[in-house]
C-alpha atoms as a PDB file:
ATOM      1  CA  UNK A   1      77.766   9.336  56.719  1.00  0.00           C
ATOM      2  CA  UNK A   2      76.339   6.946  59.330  1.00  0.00           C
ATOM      3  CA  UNK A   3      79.777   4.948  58.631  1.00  0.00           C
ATOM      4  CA  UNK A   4      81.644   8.290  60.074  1.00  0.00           C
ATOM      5  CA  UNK A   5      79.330   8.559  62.540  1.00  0.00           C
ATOM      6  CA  UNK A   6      80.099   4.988  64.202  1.00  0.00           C
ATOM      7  CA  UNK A   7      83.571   5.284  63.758  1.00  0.00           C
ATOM      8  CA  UNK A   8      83.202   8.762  65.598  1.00  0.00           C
ATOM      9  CA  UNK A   9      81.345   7.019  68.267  1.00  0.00           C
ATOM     10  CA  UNK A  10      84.045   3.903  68.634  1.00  0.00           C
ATOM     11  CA  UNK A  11      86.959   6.370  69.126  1.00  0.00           C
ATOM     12  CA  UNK A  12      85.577   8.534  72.124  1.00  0.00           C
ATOM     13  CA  UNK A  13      86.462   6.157  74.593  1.00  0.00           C
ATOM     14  CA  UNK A  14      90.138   5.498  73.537  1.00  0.00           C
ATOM     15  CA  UNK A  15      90.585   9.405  73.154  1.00  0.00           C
ATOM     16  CA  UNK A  16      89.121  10.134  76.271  1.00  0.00           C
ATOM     17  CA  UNK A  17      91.425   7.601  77.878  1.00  0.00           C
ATOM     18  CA  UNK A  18      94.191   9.296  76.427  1.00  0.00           C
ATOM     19  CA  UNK A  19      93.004  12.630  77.925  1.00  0.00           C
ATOM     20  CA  UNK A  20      92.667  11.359  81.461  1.00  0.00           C
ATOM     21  CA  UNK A  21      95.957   9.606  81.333  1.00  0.00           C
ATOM     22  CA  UNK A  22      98.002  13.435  80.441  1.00  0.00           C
ATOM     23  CA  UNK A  23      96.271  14.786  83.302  1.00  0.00           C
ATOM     24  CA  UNK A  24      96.682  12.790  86.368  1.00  0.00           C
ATOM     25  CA  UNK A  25      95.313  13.434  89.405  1.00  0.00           C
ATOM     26  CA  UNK A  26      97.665  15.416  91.695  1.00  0.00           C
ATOM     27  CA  UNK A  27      98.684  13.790  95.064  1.00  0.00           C
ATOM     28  CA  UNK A  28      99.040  17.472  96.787  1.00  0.00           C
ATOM     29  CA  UNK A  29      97.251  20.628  96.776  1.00  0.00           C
ATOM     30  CA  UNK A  30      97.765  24.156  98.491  1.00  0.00           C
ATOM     31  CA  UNK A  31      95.042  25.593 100.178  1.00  0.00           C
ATOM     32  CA  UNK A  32      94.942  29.472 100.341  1.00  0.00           C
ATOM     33  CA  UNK A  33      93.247  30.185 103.213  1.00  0.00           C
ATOM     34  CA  UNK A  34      91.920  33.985 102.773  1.00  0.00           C
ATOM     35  CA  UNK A  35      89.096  36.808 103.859  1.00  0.00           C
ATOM     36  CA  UNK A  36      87.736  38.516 101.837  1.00  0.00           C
ATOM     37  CA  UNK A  37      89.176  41.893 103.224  1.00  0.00           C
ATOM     38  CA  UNK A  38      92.453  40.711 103.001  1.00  0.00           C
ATOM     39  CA  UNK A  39      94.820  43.150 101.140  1.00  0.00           C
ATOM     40  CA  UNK A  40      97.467  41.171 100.827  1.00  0.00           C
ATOM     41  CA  UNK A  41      95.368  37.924  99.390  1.00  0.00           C
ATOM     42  CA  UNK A  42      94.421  40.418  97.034  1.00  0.00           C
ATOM     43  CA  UNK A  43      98.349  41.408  96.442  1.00  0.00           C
ATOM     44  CA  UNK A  44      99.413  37.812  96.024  1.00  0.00           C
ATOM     45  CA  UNK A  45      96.292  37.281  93.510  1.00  0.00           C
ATOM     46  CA  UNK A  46      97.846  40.577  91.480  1.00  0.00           C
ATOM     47  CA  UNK A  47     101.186  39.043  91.748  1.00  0.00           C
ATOM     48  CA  UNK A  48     101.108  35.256  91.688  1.00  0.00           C
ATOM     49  CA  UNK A  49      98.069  34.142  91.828  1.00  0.00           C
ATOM     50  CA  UNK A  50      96.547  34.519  87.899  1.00  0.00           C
ATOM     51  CA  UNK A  51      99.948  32.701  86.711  1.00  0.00           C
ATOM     52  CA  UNK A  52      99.898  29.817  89.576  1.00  0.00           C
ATOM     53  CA  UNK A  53      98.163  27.186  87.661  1.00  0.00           C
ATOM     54  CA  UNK A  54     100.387  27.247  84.759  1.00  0.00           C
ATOM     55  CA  UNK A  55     103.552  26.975  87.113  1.00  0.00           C
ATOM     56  CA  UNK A  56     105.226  23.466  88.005  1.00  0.00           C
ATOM     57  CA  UNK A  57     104.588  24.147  91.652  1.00  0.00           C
ATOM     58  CA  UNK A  58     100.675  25.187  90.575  1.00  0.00           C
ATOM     59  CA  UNK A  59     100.550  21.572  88.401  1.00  0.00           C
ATOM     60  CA  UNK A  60     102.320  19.512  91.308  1.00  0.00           C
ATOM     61  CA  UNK A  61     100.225  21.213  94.079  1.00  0.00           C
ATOM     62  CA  UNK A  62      97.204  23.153  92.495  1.00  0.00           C
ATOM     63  CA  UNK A  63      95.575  25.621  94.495  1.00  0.00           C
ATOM     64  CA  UNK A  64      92.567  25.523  96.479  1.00  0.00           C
ATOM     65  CA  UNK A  65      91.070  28.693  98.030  1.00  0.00           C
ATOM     66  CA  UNK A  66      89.073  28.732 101.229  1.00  0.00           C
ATOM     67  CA  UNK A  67      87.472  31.462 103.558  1.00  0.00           C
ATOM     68  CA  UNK A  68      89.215  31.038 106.364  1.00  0.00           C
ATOM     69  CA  UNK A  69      85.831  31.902 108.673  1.00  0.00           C
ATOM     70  CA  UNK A  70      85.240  28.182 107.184  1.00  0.00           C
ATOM     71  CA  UNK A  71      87.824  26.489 109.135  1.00  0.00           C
ATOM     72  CA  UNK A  72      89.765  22.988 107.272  1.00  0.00           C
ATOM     73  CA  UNK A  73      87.944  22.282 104.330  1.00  0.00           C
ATOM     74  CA  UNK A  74      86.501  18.534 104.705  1.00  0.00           C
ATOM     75  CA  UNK A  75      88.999  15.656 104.797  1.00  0.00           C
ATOM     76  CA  UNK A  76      91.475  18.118 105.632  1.00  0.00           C
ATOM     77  CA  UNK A  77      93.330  17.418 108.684  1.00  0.00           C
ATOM     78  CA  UNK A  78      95.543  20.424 109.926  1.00  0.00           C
ATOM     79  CA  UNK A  79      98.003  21.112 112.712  1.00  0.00           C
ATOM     80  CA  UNK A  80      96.327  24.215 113.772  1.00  0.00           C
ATOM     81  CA  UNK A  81      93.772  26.467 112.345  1.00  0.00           C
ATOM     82  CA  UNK A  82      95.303  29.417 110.251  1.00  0.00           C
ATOM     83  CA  UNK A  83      94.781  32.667 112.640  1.00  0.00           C
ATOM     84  CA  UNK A  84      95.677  35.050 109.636  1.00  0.00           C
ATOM     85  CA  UNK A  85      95.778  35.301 106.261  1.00  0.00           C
ATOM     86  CA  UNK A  86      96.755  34.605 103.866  1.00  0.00           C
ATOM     87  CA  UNK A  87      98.140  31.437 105.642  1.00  0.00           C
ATOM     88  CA  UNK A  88      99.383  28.821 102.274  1.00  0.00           C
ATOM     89  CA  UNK A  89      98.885  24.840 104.269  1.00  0.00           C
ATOM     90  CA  UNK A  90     100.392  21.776 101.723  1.00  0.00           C
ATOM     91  CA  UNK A  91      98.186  19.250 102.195  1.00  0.00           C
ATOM     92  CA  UNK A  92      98.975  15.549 100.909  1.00  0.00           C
ATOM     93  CA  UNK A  93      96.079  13.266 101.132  1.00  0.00           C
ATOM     94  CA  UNK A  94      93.852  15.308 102.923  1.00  0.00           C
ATOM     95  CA  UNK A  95      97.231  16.009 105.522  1.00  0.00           C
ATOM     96  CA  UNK A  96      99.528  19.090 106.150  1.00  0.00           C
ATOM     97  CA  UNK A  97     102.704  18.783 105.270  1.00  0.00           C
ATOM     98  CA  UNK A  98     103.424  22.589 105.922  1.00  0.00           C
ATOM     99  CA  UNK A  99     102.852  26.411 105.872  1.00  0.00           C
ATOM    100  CA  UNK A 100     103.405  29.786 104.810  1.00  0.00           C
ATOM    101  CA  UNK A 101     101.785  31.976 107.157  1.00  0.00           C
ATOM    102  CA  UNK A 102     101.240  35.048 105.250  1.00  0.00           C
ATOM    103  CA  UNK A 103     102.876  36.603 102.011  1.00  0.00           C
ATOM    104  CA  UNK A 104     106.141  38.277 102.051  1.00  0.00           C
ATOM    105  CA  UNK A 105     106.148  39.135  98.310  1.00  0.00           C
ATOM    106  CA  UNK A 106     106.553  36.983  95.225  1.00  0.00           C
ATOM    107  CA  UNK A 107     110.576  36.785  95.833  1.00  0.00           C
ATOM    108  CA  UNK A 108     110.117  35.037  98.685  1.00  0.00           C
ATOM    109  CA  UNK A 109     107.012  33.246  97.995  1.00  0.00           C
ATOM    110  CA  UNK A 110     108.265  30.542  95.533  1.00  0.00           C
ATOM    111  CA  UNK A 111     110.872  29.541  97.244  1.00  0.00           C
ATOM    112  CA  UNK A 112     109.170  29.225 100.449  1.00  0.00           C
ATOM    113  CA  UNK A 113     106.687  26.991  98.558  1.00  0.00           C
ATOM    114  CA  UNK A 114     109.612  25.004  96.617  1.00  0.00           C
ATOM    115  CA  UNK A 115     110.974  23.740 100.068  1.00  0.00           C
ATOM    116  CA  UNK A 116     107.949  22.790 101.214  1.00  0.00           C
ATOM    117  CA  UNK A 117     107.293  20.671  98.033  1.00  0.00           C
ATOM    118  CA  UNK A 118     110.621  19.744  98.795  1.00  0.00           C
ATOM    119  CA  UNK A 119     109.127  17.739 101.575  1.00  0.00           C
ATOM    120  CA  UNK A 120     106.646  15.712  99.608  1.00  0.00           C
ATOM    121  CA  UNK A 121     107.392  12.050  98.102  1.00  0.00           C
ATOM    122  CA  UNK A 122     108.245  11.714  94.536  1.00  0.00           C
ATOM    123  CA  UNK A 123     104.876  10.403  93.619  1.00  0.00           C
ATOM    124  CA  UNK A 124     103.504  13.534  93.614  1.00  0.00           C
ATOM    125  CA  UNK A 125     106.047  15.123  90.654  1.00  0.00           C
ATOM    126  CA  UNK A 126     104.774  17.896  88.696  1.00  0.00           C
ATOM    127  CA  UNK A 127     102.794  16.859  85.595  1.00  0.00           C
ATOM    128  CA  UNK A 128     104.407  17.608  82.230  1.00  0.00           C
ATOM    129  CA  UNK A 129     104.208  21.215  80.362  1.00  0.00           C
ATOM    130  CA  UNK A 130     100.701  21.174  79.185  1.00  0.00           C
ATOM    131  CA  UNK A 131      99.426  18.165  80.879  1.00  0.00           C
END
């Protein structure tokens, strides 16, 4: 058994390399900036929100949800502070790239977000199905 035990130990590293190399990091991120009183935050949650993260857009730019009383989150650098919400900022690298101010339902949501994406560089492609 101690025999199993080594060889156990000697493989963690190479299979936790492996792990970190399926998920990289992502280059973007989309900040939801919400209150909690917010009816339709709670709409796009009900609608979008509990399927996001295992969407291409959610992999390529995963969310990040933030009070908006709270202002940018740190390192964020924005073009204005969101007056309503919800109000969606792409950030790349701690930078806006652009907004959604508000949500006009989940038929207009996705492909508000997919030209926004549109806008960032290729490095930051979506990570493969189940990466």
């Amino acid at each position: 058994m101690p025999a199993i035990a080594s060889l156990r130990r000697a493989a963690l590293p190479a299979v936790l390399g492996l792990i970190s190399l399926a998920a990289p990091v992502a280059a973007a991120d989309l900040i939801m900036f919400e209150d909690p009183g917010c009816a339709w935050c709670v709409r796009w949650h009900a609608e979008v929100g509990d399927a996001y993260h295992l969407t291409a857009e959610g992999r390529r730019a995963p969310l990040m949800r933030h009070d908006i009383s709270d202002g940018a989150p740190e390192g964020v650098t924005l073009r204005m502070r969101p007056s309503f919400t919800p109000t969606f900022v792409l950030v790349e690298q701690g930078a806006e790239v652009g907004r959604i101010e508000g949500y006009p339902g989940e038929d207009f949501f996705w492909p508000m977000l997919n030209a926004l994406l549109d806008r960032l560089p290729d490095t930051a492609a979506a990570r493969p199905a189940g990466g």
